[in-house]
PDB file of N, CA and C in Angstrom:
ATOM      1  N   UNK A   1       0.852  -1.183   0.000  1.00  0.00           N
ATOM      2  CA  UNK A   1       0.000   0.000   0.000  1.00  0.00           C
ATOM      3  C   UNK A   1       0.887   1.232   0.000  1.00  0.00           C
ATOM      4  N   UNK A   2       0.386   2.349  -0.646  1.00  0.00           N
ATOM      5  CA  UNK A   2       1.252   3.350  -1.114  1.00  0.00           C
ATOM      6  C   UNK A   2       1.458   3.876  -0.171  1.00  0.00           C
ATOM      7  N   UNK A   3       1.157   4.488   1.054  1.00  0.00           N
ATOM      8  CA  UNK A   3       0.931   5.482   1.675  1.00  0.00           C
ATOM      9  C   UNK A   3       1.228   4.678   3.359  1.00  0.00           C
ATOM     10  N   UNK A   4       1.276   3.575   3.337  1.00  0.00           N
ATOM     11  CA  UNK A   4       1.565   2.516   5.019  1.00  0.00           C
ATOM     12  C   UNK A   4       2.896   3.027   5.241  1.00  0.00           C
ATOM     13  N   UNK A   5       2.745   3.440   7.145  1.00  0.00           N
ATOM     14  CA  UNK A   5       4.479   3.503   6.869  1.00  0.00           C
ATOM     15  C   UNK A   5       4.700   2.443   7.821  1.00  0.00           C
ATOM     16  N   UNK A   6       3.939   1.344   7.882  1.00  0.00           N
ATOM     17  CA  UNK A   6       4.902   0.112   8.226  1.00  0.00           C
ATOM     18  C   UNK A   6       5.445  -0.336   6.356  1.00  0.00           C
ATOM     19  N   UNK A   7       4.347  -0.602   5.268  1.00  0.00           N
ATOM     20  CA  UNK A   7       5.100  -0.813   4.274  1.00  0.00           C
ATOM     21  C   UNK A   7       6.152  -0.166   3.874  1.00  0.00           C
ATOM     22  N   UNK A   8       6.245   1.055   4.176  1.00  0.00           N
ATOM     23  CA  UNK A   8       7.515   2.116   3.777  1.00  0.00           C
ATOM     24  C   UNK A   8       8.791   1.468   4.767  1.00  0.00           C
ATOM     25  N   UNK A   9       8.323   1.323   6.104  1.00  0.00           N
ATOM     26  CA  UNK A   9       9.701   0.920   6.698  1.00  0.00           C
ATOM     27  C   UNK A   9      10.267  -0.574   6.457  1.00  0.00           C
ATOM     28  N   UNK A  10       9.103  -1.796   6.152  1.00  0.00           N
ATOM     29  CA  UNK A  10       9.375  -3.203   5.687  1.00  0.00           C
ATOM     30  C   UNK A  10      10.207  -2.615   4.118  1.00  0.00           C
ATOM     31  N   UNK A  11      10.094  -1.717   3.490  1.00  0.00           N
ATOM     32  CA  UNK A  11      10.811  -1.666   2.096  1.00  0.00           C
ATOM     33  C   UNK A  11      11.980  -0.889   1.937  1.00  0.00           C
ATOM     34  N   UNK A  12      12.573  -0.450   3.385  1.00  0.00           N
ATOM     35  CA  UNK A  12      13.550   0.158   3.838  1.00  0.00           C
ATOM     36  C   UNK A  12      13.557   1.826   3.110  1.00  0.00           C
ATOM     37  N   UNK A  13      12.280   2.144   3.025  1.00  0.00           N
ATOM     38  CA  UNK A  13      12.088   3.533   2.753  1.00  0.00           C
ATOM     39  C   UNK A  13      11.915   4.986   3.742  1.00  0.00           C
ATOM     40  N   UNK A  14      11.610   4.148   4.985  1.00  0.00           N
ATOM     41  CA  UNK A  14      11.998   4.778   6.527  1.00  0.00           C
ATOM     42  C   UNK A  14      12.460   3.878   7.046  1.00  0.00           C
ATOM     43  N   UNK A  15      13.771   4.875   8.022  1.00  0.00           N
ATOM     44  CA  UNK A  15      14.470   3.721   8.468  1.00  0.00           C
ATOM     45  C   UNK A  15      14.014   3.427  10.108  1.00  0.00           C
ATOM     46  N   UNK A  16      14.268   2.020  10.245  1.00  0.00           N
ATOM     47  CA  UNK A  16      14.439   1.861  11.828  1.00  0.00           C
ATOM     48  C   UNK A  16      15.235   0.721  12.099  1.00  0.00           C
ATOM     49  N   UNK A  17      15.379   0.601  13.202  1.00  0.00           N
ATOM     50  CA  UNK A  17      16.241   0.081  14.416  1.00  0.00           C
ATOM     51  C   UNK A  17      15.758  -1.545  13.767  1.00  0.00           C
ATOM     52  N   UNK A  18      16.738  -2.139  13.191  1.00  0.00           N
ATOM     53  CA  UNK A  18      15.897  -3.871  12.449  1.00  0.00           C
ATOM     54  C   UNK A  18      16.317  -4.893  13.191  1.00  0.00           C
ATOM     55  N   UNK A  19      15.559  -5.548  13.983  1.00  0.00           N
ATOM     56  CA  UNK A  19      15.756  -6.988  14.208  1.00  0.00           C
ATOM     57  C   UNK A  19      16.284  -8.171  14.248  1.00  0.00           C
ATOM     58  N   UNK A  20      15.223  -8.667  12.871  1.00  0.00           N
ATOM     59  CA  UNK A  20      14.918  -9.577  11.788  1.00  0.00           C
ATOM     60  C   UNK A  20      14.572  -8.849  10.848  1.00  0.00           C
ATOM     61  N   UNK A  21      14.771  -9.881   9.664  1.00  0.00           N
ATOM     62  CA  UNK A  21      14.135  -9.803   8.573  1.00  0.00           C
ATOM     63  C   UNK A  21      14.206 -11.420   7.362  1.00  0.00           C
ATOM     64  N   UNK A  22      13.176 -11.735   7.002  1.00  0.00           N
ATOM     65  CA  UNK A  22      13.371 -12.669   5.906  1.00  0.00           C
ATOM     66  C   UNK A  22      12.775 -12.152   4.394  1.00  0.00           C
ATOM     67  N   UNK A  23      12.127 -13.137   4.095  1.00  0.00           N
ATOM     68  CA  UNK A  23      11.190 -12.658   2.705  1.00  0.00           C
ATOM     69  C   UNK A  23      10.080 -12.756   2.849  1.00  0.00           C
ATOM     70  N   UNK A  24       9.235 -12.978   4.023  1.00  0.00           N
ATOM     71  CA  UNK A  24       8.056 -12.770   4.318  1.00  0.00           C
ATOM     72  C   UNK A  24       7.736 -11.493   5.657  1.00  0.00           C
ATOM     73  N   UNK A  25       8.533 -11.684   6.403  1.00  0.00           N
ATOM     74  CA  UNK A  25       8.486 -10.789   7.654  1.00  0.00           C
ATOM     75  C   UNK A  25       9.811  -9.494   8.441  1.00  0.00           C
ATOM     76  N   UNK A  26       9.439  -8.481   8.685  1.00  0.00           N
ATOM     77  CA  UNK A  26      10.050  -7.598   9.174  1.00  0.00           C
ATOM     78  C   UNK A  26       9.872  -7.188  10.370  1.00  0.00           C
ATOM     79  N   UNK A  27      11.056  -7.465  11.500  1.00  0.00           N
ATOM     80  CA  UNK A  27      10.889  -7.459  12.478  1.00  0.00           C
ATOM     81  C   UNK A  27      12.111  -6.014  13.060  1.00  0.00           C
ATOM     82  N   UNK A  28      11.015  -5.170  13.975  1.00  0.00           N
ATOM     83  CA  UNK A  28      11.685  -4.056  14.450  1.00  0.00           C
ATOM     84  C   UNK A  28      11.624  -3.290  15.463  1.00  0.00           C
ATOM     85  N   UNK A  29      11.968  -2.475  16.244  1.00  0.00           N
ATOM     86  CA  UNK A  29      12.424  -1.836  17.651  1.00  0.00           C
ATOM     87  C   UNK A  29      11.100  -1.274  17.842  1.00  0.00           C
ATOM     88  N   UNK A  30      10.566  -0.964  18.481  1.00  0.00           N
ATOM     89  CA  UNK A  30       9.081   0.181  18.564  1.00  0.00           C
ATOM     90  C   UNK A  30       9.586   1.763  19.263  1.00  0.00           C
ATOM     91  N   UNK A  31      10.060   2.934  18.268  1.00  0.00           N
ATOM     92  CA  UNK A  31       9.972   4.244  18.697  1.00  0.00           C
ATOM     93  C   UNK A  31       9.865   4.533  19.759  1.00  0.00           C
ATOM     94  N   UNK A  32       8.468   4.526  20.198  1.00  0.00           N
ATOM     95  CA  UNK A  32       7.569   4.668  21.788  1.00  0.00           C
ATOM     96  C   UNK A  32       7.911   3.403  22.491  1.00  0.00           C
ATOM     97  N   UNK A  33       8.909   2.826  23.421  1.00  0.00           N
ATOM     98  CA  UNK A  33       8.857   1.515  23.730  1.00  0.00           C
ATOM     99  C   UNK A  33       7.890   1.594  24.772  1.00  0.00           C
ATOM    100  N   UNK A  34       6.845   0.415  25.442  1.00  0.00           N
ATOM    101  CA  UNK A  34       6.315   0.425  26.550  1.00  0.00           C
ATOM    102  C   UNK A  34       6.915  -0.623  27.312  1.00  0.00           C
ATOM    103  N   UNK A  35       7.902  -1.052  27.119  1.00  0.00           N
ATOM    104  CA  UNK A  35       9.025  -1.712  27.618  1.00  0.00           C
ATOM    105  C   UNK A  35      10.116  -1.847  27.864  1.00  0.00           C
ATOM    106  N   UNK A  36      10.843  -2.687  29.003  1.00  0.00           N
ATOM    107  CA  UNK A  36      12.422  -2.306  28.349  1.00  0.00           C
ATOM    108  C   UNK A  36      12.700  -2.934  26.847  1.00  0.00           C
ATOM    109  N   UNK A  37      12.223  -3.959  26.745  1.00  0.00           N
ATOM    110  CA  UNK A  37      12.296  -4.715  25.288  1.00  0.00           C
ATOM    111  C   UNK A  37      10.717  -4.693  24.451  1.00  0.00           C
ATOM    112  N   UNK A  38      10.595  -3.396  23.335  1.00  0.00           N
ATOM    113  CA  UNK A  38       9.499  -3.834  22.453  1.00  0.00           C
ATOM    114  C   UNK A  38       9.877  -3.676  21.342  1.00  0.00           C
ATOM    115  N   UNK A  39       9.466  -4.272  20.948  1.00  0.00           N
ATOM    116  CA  UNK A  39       9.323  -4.440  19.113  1.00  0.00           C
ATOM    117  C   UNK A  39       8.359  -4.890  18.370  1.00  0.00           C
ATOM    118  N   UNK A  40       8.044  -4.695  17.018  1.00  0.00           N
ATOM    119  CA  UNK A  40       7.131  -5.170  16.387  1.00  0.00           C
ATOM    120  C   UNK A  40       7.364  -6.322  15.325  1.00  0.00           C
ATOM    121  N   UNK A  41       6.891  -7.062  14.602  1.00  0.00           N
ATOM    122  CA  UNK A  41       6.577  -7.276  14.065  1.00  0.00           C
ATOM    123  C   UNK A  41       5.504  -7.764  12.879  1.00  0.00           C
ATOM    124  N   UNK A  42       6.196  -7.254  11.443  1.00  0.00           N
ATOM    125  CA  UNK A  42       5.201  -6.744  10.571  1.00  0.00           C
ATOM    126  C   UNK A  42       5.304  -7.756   9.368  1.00  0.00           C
ATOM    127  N   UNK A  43       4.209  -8.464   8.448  1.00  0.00           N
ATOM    128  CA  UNK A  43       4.144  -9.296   7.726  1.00  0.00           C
ATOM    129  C   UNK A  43       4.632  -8.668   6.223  1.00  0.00           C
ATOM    130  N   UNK A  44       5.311  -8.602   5.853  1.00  0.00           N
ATOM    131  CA  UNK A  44       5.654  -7.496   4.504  1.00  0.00           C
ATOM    132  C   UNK A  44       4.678  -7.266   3.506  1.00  0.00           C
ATOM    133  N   UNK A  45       3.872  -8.532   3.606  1.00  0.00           N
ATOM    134  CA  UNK A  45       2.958  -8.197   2.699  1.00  0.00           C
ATOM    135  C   UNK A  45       1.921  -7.058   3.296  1.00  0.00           C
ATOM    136  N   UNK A  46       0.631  -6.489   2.717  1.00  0.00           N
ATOM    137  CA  UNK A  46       0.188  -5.456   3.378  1.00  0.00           C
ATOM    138  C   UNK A  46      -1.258  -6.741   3.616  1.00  0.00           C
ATOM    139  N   UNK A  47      -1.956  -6.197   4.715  1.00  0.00           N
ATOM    140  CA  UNK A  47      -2.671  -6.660   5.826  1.00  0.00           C
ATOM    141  C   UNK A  47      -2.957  -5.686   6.281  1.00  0.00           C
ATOM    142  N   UNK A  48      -4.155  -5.138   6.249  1.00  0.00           N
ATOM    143  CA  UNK A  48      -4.790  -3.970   7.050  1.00  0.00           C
ATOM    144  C   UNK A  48      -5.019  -4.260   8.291  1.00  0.00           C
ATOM    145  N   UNK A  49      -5.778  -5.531   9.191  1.00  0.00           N
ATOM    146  CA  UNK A  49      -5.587  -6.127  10.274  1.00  0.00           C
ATOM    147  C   UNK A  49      -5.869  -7.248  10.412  1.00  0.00           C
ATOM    148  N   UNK A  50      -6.033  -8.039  11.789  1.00  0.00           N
ATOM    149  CA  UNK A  50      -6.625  -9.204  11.960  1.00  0.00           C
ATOM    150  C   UNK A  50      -7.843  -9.489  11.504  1.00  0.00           C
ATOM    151  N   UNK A  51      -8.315  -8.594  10.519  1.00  0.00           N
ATOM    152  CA  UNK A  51      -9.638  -8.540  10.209  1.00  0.00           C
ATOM    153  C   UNK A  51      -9.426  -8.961   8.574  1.00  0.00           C
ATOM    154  N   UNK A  52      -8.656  -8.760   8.158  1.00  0.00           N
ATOM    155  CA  UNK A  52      -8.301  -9.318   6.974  1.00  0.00           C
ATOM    156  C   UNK A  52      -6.968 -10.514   6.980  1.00  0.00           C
ATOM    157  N   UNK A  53      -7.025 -11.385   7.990  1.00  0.00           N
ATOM    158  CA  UNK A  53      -6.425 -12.772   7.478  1.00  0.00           C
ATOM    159  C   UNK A  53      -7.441 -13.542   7.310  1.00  0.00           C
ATOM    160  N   UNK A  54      -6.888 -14.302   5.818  1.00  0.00           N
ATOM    161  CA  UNK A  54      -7.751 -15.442   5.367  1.00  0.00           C
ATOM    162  C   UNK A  54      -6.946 -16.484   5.058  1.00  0.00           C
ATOM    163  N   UNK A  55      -7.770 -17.264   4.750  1.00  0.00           N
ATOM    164  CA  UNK A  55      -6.765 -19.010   4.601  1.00  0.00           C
ATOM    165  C   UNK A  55      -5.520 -18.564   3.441  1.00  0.00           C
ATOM    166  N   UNK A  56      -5.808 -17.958   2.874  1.00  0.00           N
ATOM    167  CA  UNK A  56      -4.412 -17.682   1.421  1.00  0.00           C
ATOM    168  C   UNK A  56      -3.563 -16.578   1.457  1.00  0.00           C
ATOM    169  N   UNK A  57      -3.627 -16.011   3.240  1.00  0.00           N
ATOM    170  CA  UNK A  57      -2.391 -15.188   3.622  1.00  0.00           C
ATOM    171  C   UNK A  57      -2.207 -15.788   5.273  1.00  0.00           C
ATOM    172  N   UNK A  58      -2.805 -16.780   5.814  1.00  0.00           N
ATOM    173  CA  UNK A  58      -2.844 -17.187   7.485  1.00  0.00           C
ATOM    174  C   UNK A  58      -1.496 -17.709   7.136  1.00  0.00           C
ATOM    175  N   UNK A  59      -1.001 -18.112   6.220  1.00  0.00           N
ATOM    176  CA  UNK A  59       0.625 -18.607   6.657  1.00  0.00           C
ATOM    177  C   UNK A  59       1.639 -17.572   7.258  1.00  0.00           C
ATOM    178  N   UNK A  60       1.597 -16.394   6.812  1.00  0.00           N
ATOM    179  CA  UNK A  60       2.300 -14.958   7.151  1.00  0.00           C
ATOM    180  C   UNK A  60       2.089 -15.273   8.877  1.00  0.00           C
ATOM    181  N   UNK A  61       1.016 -14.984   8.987  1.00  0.00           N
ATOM    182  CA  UNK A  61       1.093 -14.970  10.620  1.00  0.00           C
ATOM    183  C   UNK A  61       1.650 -15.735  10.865  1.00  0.00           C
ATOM    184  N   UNK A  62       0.892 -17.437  10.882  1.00  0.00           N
ATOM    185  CA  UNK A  62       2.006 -18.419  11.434  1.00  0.00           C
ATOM    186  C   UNK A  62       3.332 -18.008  11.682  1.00  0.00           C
ATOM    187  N   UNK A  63       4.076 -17.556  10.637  1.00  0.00           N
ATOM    188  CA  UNK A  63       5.203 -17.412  10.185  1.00  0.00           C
ATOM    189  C   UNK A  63       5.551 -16.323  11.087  1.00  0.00           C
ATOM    190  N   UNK A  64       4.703 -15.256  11.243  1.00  0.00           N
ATOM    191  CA  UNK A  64       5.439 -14.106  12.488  1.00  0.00           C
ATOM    192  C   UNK A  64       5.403 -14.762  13.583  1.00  0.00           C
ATOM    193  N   UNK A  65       4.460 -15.893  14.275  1.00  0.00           N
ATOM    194  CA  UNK A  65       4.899 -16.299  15.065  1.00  0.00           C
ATOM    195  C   UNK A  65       5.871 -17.041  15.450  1.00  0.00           C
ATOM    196  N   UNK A  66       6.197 -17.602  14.482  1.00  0.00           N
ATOM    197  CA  UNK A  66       7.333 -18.127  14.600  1.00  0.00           C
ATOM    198  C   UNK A  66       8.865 -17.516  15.098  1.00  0.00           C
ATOM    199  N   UNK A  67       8.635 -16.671  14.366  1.00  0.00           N
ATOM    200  CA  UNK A  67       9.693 -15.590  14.547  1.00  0.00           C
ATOM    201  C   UNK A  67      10.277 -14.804  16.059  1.00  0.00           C
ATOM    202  N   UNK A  68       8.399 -14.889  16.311  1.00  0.00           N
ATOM    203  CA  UNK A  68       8.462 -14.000  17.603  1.00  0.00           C
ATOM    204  C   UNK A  68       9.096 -14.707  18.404  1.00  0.00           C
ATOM    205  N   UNK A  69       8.521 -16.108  18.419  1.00  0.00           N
ATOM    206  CA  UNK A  69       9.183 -17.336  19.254  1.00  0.00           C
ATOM    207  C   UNK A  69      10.826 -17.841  19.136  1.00  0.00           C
ATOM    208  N   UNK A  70      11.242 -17.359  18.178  1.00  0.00           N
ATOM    209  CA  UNK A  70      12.913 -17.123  17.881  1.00  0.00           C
ATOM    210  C   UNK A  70      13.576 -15.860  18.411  1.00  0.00           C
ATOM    211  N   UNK A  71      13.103 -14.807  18.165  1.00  0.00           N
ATOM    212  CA  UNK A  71      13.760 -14.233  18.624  1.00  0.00           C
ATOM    213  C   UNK A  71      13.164 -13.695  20.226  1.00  0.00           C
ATOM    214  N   UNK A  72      12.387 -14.488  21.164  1.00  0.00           N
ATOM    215  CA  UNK A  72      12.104 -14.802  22.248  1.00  0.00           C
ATOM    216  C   UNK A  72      13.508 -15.199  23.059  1.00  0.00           C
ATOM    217  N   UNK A  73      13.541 -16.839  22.377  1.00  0.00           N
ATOM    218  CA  UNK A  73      14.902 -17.173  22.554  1.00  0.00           C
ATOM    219  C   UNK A  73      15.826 -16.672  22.419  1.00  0.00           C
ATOM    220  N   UNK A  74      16.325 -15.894  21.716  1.00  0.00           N
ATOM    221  CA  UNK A  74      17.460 -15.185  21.066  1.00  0.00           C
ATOM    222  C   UNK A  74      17.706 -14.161  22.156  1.00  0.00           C
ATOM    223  N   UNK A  75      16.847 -13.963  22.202  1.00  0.00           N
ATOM    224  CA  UNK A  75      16.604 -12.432  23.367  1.00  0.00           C
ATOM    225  C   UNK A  75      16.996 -13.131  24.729  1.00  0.00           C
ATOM    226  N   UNK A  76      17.098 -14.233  25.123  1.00  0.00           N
ATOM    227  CA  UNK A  76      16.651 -14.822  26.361  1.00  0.00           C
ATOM    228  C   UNK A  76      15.157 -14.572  27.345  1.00  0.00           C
ATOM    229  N   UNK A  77      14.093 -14.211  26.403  1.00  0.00           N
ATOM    230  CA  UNK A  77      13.012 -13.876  27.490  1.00  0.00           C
ATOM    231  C   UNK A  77      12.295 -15.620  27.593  1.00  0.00           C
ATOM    232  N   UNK A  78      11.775 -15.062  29.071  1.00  0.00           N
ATOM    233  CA  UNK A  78      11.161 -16.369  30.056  1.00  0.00           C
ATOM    234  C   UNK A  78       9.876 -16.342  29.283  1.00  0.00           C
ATOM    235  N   UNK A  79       9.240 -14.939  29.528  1.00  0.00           N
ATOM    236  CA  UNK A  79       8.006 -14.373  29.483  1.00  0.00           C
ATOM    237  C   UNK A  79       7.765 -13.411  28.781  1.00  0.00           C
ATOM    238  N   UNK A  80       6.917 -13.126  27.809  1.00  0.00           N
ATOM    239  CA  UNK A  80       6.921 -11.723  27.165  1.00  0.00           C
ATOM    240  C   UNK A  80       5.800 -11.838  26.869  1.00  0.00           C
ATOM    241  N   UNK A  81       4.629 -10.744  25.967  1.00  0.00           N
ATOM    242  CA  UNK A  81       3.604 -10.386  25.888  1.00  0.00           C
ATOM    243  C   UNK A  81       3.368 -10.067  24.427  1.00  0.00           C
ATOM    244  N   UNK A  82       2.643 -10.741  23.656  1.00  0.00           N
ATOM    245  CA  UNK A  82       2.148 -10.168  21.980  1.00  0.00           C
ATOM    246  C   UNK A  82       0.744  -9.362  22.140  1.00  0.00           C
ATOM    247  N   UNK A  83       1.068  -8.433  21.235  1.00  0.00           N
ATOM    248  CA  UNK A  83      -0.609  -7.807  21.432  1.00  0.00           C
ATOM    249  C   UNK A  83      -0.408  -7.580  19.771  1.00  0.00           C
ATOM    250  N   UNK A  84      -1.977  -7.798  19.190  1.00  0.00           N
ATOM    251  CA  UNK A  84      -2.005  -7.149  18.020  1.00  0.00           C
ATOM    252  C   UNK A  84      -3.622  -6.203  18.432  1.00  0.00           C
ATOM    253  N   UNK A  85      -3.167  -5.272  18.003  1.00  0.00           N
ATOM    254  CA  UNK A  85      -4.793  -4.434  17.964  1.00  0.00           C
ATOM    255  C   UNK A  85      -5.546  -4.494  16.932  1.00  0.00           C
ATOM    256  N   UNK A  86      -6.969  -4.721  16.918  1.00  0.00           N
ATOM    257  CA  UNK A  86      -7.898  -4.778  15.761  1.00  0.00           C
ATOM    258  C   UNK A  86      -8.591  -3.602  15.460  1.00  0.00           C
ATOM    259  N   UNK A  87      -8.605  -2.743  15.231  1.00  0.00           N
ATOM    260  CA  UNK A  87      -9.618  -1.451  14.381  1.00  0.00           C
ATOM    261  C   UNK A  87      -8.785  -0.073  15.496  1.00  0.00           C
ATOM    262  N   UNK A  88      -9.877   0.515  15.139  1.00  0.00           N
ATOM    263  CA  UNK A  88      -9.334   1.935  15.824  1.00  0.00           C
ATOM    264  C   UNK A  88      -9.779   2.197  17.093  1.00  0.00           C
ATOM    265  N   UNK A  89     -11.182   1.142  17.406  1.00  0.00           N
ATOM    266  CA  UNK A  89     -11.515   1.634  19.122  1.00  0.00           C
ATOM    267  C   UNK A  89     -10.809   0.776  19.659  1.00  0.00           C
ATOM    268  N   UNK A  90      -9.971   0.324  19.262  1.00  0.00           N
ATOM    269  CA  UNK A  90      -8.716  -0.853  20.014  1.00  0.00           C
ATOM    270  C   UNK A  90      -7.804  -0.885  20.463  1.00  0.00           C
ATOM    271  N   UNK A  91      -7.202   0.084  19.546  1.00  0.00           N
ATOM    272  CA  UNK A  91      -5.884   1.002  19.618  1.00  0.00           C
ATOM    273  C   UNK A  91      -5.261   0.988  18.484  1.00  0.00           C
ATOM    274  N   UNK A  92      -5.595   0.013  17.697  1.00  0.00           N
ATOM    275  CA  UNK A  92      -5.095  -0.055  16.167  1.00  0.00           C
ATOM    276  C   UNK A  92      -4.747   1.810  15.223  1.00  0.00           C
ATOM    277  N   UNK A  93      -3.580   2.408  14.993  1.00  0.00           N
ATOM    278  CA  UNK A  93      -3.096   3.377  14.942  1.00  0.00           C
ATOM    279  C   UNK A  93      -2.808   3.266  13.610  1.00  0.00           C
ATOM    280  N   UNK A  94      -1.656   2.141  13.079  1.00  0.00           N
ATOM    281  CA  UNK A  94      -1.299   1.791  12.079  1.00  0.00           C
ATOM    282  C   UNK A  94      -1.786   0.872  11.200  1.00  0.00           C
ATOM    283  N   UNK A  95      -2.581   0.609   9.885  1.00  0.00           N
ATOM    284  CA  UNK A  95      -3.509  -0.028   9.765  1.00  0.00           C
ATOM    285  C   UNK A  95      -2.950  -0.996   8.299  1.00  0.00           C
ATOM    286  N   UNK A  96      -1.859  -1.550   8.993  1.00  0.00           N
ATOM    287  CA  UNK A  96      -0.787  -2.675   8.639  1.00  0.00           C
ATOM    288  C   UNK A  96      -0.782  -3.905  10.118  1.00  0.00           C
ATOM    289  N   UNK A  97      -1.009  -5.074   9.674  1.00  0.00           N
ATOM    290  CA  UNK A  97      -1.142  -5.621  10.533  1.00  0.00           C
ATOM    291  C   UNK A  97       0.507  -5.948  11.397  1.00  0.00           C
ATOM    292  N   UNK A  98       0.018  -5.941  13.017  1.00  0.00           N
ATOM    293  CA  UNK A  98       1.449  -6.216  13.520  1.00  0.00           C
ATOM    294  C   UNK A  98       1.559  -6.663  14.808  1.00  0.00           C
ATOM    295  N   UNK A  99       2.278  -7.072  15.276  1.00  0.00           N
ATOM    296  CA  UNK A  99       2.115  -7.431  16.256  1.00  0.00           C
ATOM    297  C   UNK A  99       3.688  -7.061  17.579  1.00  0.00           C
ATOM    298  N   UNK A 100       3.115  -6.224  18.598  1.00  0.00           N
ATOM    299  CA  UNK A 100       4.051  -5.675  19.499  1.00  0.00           C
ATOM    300  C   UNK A 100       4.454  -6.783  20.297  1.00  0.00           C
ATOM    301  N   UNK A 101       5.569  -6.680  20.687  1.00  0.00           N
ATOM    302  CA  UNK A 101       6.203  -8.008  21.568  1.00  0.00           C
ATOM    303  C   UNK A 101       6.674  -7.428  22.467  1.00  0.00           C
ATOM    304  N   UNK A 102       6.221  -7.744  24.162  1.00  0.00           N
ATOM    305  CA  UNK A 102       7.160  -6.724  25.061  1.00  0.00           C
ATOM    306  C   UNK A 102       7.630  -7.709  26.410  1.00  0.00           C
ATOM    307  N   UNK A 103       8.571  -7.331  26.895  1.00  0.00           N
ATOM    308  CA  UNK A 103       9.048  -7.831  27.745  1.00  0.00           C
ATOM    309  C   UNK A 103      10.272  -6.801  28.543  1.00  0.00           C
ATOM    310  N   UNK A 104      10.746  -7.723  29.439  1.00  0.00           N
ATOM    311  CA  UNK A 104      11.421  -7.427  30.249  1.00  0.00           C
ATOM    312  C   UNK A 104      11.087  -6.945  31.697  1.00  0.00           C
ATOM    313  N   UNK A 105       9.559  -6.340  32.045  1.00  0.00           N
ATOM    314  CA  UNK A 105       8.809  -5.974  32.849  1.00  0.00           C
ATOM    315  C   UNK A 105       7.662  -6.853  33.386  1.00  0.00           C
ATOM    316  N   UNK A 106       7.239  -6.777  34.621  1.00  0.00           N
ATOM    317  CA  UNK A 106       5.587  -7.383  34.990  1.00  0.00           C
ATOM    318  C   UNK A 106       4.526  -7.206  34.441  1.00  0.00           C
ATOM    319  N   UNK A 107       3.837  -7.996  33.715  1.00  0.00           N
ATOM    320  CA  UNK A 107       2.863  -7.188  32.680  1.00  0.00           C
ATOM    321  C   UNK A 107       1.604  -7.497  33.261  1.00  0.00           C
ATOM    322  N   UNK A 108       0.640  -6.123  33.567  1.00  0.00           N
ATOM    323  CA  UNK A 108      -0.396  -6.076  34.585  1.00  0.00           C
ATOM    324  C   UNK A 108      -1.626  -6.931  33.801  1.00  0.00           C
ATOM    325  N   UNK A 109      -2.614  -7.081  34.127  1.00  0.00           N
ATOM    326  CA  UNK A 109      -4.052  -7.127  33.361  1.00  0.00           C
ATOM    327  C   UNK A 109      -5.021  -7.126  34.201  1.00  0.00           C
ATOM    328  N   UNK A 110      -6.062  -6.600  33.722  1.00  0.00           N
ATOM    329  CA  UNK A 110      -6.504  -6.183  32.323  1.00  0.00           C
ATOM    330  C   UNK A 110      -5.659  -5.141  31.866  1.00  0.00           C
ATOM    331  N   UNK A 111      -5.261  -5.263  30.639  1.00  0.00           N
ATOM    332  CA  UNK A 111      -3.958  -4.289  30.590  1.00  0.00           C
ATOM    333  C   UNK A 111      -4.496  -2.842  29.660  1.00  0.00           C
ATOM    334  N   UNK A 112      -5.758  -2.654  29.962  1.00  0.00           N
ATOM    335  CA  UNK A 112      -6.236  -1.733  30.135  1.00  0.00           C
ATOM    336  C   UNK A 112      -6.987  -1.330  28.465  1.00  0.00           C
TER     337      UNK A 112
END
C-alpha cells in the first residue's frame, strides 16, 4: 500500500532500528517503547488487520509467530507479551497488521 508507513519501513524507505528480517516478515524496535524490550513485528505483505487474514495469507502470521518465538529465545526472554490491535476503538493506529512483543517488565491485566 502506497501510503503505510509500516510498508515504507518493511521496504527500507523509513528507516528503523531492524531486528529480523526474511522474505516474508520484518521485524523491528518500537519508537515509543512500553518496555524495556518492544518491538514489532510486521508481515511485509500489506494486511490492514486481523480482520483481513484469510486461509491464502494465514501462513504470514504463522510465520510471524514463529519468529516472535525465535527471537524470544534469542533475546533470552522467560516471558513476554504479543498484542495485536484490531480497528481503531482498540488502539489499532497503524492499519498494517502487527504485532508488538514486550518484555522485560511485569505485565499487569486487564492491561487496560
Amino acid at each position: 500500500m502506497e501510503d503505510c508507513i509500516f510498508c515504507k519501513i518493511a521496504a527500507k524507505e523509513i528507516p528503523s532500528k531492524a531486528l529480523y528480517e526474511d522474505g516474508q516478515v520484518y521485524a523491528f524496535y518500537d519508537l515509543d517503547p512500553q518496555a524495556p524490550t518492544h518491538f514489532l513485528v510486521i508481515p511485509k505483505q500489506h494486511i490492514a488487520s486481523a480482520l483481513e487474514v484469510t486461509a491464502e495469507n494465514s501462513a504470514v502470521v504463522g510465520h510471524c509467530y514463529e519468529v516472535i518465538a525465535a527471537l524470544a529465545k534469542q533475546l533470552g526472554f522467560d516471558s513476554y507479551r504479543v498484542v495485536t490491535n484490531c480497528g481503531e476503538s482498540a488502539g489499532q493506529s497503524v492499519f498494517h497488521l502487527h504485532f508488538h512483543v514486550l518484555a522485560g517488565r511485569d505485565m499487569t491485566w486487564p492491561p487496560g
